[in-house]
Protein backbone atom coordinates (compact mmCIF):
# COMPACT_ATOMS: atom_id res chain seq x y z
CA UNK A 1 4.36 5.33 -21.46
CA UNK A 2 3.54 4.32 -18.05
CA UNK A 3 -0.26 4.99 -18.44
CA UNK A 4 0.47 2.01 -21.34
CA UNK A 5 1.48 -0.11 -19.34
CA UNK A 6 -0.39 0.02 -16.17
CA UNK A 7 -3.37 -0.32 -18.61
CA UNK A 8 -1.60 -3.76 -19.91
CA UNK A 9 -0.68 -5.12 -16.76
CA UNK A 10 -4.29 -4.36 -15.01
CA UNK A 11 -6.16 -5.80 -17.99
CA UNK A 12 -4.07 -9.26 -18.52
CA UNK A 13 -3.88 -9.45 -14.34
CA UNK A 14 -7.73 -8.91 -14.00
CA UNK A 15 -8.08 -11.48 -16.70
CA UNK A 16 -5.63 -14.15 -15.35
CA UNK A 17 -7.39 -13.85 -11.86
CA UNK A 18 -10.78 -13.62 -12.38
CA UNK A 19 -11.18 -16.90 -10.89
CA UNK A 20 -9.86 -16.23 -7.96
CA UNK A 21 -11.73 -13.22 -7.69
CA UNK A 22 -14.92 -14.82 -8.13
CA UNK A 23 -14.04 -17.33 -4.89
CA UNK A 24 -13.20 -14.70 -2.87
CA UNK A 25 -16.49 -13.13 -3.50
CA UNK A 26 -18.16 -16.21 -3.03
CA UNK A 27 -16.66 -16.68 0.63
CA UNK A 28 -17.03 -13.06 1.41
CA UNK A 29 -20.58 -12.71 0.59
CA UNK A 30 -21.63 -16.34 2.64
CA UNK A 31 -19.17 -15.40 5.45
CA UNK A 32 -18.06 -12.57 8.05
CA UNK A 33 -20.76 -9.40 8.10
CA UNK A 34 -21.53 -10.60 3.81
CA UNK A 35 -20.05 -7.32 2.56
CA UNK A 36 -17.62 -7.94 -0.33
CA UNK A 37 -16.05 -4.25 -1.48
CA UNK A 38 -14.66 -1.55 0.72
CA UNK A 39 -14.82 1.74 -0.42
CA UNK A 40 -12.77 4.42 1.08
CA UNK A 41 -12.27 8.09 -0.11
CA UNK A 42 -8.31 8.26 -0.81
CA UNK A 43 -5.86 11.37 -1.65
CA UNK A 44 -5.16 10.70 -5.78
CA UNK A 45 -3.13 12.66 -8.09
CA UNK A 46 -3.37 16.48 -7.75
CA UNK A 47 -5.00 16.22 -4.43
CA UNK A 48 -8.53 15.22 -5.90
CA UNK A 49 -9.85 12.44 -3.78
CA UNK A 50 -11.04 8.79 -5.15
CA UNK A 51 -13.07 6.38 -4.19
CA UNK A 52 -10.12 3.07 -3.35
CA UNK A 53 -11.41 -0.11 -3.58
CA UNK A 54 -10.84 -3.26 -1.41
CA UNK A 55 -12.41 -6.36 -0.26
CA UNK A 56 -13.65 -6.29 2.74
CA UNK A 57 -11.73 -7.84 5.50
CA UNK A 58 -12.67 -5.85 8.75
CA UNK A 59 -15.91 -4.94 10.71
CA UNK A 60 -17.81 -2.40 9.73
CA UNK A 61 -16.78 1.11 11.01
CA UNK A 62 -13.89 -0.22 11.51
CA UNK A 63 -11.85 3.43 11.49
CA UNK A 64 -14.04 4.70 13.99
CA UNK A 65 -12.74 1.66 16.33
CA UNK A 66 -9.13 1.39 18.09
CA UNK A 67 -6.52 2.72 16.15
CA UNK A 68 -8.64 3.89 13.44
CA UNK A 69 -7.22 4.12 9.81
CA UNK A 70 -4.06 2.69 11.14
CA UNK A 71 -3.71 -1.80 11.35
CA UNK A 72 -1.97 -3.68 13.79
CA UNK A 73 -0.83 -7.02 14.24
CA UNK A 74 -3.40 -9.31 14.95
CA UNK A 75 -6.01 -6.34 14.93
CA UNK A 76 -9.16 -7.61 16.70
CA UNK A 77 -11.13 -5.40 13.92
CA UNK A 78 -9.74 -7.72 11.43
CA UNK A 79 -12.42 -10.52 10.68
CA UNK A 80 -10.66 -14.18 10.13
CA UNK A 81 -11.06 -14.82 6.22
CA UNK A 82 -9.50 -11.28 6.33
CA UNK A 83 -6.84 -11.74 7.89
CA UNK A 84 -6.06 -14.30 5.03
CA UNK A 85 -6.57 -11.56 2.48
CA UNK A 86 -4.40 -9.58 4.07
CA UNK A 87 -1.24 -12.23 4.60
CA UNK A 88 -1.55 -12.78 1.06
CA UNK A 89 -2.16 -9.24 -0.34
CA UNK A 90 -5.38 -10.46 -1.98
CA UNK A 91 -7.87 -7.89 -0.42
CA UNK A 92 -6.03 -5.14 -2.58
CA UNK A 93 -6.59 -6.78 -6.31
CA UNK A 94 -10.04 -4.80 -6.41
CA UNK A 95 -7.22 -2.07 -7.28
CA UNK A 96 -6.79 -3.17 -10.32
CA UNK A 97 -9.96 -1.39 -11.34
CA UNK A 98 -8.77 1.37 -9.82
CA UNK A 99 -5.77 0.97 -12.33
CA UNK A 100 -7.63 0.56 -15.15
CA UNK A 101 -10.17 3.59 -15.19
CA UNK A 102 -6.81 6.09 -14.12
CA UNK A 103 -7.06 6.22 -10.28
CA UNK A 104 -3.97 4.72 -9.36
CA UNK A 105 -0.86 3.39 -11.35
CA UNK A 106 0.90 0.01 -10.42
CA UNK A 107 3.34 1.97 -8.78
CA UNK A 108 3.51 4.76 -6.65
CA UNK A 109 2.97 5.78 -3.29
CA UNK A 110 0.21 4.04 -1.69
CA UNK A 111 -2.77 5.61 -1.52
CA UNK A 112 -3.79 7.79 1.73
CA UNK A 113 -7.10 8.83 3.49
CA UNK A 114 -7.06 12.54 4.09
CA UNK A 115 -6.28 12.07 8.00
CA UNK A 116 -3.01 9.56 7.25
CA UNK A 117 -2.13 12.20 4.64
CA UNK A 118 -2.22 15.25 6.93
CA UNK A 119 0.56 12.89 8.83
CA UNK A 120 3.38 13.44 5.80
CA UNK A 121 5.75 16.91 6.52
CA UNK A 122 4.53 19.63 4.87
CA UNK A 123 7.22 19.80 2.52
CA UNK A 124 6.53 16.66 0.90
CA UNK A 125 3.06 16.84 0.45
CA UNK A 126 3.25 18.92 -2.73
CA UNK A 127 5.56 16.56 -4.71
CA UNK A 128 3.59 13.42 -3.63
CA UNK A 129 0.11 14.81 -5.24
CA UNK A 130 2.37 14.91 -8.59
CA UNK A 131 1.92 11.27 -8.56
CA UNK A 132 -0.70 8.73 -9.23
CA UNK A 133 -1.32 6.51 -6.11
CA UNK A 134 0.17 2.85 -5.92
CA UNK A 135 -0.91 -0.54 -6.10
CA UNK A 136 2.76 -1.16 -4.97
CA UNK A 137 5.84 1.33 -4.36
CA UNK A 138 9.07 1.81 -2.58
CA UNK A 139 7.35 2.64 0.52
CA UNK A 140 4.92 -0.06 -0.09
CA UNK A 141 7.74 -2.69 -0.38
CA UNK A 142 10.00 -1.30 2.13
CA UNK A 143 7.24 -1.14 4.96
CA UNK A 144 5.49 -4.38 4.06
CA UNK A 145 5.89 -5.32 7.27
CA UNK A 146 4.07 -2.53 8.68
CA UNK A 147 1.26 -4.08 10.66
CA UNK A 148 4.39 -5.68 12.70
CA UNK A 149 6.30 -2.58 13.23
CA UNK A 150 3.43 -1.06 14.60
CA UNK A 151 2.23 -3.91 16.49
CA UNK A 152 5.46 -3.40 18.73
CA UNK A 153 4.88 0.37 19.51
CA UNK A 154 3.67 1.50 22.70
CA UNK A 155 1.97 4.34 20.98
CA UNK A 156 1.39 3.12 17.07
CA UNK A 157 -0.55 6.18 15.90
CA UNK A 158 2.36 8.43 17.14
CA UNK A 159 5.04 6.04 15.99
CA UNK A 160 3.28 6.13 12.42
CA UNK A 161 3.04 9.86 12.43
CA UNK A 162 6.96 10.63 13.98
CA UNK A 163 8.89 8.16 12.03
CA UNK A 164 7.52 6.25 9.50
CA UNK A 165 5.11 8.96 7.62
CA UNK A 166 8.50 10.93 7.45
CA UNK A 167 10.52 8.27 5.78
CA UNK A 168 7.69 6.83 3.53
CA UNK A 169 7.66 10.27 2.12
CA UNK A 170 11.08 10.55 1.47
CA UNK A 171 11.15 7.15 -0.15
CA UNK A 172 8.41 7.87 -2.79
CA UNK A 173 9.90 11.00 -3.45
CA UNK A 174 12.84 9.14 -4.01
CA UNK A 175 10.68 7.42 -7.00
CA UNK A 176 9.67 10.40 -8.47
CA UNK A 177 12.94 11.91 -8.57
CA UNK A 178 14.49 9.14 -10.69
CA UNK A 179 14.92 10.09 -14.30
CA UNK A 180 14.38 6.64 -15.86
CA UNK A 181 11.15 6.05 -14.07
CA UNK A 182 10.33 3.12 -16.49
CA UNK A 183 13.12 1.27 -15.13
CA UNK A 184 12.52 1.56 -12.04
CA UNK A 185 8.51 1.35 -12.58
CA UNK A 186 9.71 -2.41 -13.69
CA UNK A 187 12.20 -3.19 -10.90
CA UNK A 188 9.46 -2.16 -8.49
CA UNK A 189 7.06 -4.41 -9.74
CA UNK A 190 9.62 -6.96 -9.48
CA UNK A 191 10.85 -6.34 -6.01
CA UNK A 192 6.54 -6.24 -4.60
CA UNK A 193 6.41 -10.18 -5.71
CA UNK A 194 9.89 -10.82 -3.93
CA UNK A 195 8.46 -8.96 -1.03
CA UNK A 196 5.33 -10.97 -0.68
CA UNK A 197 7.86 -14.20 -0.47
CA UNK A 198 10.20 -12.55 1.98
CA UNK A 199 12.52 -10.84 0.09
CA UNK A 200 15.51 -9.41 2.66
CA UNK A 201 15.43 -5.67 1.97
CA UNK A 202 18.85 -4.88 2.44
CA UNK A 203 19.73 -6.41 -0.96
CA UNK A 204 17.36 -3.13 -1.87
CA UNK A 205 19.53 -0.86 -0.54
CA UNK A 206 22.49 -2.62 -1.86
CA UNK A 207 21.37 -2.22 -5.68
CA UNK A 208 19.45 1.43 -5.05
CA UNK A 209 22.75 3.00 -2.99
CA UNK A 210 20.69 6.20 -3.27
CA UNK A 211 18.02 5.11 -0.67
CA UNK A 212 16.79 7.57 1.44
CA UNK A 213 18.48 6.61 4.73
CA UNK A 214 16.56 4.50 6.99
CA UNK A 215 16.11 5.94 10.32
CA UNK A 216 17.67 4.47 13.29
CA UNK A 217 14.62 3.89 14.99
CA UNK A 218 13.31 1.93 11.94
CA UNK A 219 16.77 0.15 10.59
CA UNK A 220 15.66 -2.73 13.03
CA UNK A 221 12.52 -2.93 11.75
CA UNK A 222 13.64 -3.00 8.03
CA UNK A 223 16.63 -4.45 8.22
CA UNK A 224 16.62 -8.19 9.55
């Protein structure tokens, strides 16, 4: 049923923006380095890789500079029309063709390269292949300030790998333990546009009681 509707939802949104798409490839080919897609090898459902696609919005070889596969605030690898597509979520509706063709689903847990993976406990790491990747998820929405968080750590790669790989894992698996996915498949989708306009996550936690507790080290980060 899912598979239904992520087909649906892809098609009409590819559709409806198709404009927009078109301008951004218009700026992104006469500005920057003039690359428009970024393709990155990604963890997908049962552990086979895919190829995720994005506009481009950072130099090239960018994850073989600074923190690597991991973004900061105000990364200097980030070129200025991407940091646009990035405040506004753009660079990641190339996804939607991702969606379509049965790489990803709307929701689920975002999708990883191999060396972010190898960050999530061990025990987790089974249960997360069970699922297509994400366009948007609980750990999506609940770390969509992310950049920020790790903006403010004296050591973000560690940070990322001690706390918040560990509790984005729990979250999704959260997700795939719920028995009326559907629901919740909609809710989600709902709660990524609130997000994007500043939605106060606590009000989250307040309608899904059953939240994976935040860590204290994070609650400030997550809670405002």
């Amino acid at each position: 049923m899912i598979r239904i509707f992520d087909i649906f939802f892809s098609f009409i949104a590819i559709a409806i923006l198709s404009p927009l798409l078109i301008i951004v490839i218009t700026i992104l080919r006469l500005s920057g380095e003039g690359e428009i897609f970024y393709k990155q090898k990604r963890v997908g459902f049962n552990g086979v890789n895919f190829n995720l696609l994005k506009f481009c919005t950072m130099l090239k070889n960018s994850e073989n500079m600074g923190t690597g596969t991991l973004t900061i605030k105000n990364d200097p690898r980030v070129l200025p029309f991407g940091f646009f597509l990035r405040k506004t979520k753009i660079n990641e509706l190339p996804q939607l063709f991702n969606i379509l063709i049965g790489n990803m689903s709307v929701i689920g847990p975002r999708p990883q390269t191999e060396e972010s993976f190898s960050y999530f406990p061990e025990t987790f790491k089974k249960d997360l292949k069970k699922m297509k990747p994400g366009l948007s998820g609980i750990g999506s929405i609940i770390f969509s300030n992310e950049e920020e968080i790790l903006d403010g750590a004296n050591d973000p790669i560690n940070f990322y790998k001690k706390s918040i790989a560990p509790y984005k894992a729990e979250l999704e698996i959260w997700y795939l333990g719920k028995k009326n996915r559907i629901t919740t498949y909609f809710f989600l989708i709902l709660f990524t546009v609130l997000a994007i306009t500043g939605f106060n996550k606590k009000y989250l936690f307040s309608i899904y009681n059953d939240l994976p507790k935040i860590p204290e080290e994070l609650f400030k980060f997550i809670i405002k």
